[in-house]
C-alpha atoms as a PDB file:
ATOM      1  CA  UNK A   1      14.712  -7.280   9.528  1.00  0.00           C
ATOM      2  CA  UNK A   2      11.635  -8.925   8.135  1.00  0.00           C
ATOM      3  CA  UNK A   3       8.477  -8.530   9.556  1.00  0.00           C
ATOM      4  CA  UNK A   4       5.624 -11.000   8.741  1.00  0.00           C
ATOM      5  CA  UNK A   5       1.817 -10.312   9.097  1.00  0.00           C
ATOM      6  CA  UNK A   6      -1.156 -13.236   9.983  1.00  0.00           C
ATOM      7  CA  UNK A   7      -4.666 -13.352   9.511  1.00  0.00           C
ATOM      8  CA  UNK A   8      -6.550 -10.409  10.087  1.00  0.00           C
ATOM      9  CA  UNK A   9      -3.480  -8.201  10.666  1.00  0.00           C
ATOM     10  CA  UNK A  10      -2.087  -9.166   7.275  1.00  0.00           C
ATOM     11  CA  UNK A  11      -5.619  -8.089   5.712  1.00  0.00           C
ATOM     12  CA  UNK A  12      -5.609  -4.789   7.763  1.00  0.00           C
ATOM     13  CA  UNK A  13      -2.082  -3.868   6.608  1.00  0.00           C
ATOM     14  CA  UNK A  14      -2.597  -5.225   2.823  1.00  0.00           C
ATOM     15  CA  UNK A  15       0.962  -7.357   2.973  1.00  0.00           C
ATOM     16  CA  UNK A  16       2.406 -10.492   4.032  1.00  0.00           C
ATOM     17  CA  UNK A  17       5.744  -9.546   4.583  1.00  0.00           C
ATOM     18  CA  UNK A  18       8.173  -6.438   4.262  1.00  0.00           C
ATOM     19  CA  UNK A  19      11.699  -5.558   5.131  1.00  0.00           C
ATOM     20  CA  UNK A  20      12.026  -2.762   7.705  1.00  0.00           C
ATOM     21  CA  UNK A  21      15.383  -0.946   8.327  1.00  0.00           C
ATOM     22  CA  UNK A  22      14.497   0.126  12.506  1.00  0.00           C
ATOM     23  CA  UNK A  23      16.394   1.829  15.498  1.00  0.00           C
ATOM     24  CA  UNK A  24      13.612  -0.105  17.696  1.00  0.00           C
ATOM     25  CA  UNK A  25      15.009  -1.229  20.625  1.00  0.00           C
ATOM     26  CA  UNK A  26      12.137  -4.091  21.470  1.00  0.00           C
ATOM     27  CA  UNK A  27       9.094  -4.908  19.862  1.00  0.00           C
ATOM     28  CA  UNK A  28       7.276  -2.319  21.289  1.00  0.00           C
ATOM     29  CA  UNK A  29       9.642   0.276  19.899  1.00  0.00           C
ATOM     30  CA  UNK A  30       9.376  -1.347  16.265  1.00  0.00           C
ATOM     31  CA  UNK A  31       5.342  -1.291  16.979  1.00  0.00           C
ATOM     32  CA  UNK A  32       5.402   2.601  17.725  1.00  0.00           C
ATOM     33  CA  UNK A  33       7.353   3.155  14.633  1.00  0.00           C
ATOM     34  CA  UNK A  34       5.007   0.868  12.516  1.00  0.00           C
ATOM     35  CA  UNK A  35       1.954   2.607  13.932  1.00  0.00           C
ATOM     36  CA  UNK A  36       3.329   6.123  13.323  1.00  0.00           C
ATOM     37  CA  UNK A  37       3.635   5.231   8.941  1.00  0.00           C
ATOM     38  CA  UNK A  38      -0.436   5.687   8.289  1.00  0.00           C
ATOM     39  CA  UNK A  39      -3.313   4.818   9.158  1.00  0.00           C
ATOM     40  CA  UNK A  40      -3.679   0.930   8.361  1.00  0.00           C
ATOM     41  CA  UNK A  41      -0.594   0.238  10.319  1.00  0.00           C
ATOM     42  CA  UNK A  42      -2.038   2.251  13.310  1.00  0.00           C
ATOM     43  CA  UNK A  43      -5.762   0.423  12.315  1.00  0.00           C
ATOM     44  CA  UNK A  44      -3.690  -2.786  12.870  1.00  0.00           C
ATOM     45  CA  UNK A  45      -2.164  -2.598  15.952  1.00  0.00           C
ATOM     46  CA  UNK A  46      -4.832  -0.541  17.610  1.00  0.00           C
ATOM     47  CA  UNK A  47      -5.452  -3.040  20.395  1.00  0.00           C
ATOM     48  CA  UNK A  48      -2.040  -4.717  21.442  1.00  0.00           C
ATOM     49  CA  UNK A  49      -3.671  -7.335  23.396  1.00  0.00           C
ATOM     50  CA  UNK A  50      -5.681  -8.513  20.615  1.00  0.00           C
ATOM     51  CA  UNK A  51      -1.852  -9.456  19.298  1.00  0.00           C
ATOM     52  CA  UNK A  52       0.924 -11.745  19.494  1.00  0.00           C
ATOM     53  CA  UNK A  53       4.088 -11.303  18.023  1.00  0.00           C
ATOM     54  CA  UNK A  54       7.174 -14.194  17.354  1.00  0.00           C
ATOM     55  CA  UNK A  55      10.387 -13.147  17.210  1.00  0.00           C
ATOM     56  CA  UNK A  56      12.945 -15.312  15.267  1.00  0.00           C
ATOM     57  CA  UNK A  57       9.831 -17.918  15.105  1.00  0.00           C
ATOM     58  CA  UNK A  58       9.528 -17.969  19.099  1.00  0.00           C
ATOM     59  CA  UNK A  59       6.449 -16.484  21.024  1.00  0.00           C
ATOM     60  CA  UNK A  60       7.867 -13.680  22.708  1.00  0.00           C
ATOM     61  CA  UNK A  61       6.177 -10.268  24.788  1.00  0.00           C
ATOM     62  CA  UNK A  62       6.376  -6.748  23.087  1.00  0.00           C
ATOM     63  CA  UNK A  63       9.356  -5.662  25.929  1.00  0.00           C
ATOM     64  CA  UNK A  64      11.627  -8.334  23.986  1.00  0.00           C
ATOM     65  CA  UNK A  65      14.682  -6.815  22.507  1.00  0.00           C
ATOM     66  CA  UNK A  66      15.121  -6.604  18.534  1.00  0.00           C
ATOM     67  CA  UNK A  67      19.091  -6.857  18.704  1.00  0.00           C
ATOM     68  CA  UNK A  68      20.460  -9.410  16.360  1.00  0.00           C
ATOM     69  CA  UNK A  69      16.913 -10.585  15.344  1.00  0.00           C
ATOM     70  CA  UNK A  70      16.113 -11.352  11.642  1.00  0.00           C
ATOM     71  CA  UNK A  71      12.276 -11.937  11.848  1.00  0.00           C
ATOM     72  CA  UNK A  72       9.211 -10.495  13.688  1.00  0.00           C
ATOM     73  CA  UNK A  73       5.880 -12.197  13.160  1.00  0.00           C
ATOM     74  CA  UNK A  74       2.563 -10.329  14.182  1.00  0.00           C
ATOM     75  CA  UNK A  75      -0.707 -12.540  15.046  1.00  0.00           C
ATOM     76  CA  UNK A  76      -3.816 -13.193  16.640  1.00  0.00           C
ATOM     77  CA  UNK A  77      -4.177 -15.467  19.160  1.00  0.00           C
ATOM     78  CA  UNK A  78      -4.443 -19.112  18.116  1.00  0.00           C
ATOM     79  CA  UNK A  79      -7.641 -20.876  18.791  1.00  0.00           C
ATOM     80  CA  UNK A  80      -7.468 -24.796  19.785  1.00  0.00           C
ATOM     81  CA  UNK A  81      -9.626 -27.107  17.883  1.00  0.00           C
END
């Protein structure tokens, strides 16, 4: 699946974008993986609820299954204007 990175997450990680082959069950699963490759990714997702994550482009929670799902998008929260 591809996984996109926003913002400050992006910067933390150094990429936009990557491909991921995962046995993550939900988004929390694919997280724990993510965290466990080195340090940046663990620097990134540090604080979970400093996060929101999109899952085939649709604002989702970090229990939401991965099965069948193409894209997961990591982000802050979005400020109104």
């Amino acid at each position: 699946m591809d996984v996109l990175y926003f913002a400050w997450v992006r910067e933390r990680i150094g990429i936009p974008r990557e491909t991921v082959e995962t046995q993550a069950a939900t988004v929390a699963d694919l997280v724990s993986e993510l965290r466990a490759r080195e340090e940046r990714y663990a620097a990134a997702f540090a604080d979970l609820s400093a996060l929101r994550v999109a899952v085939d482009q649709e604002l989702t929670d970090f229990d939401a299954p991965l099965e069948g799902v193409r894209e997961v998008a990591f982000f802050p929260p979005m400020t109104g204007g």
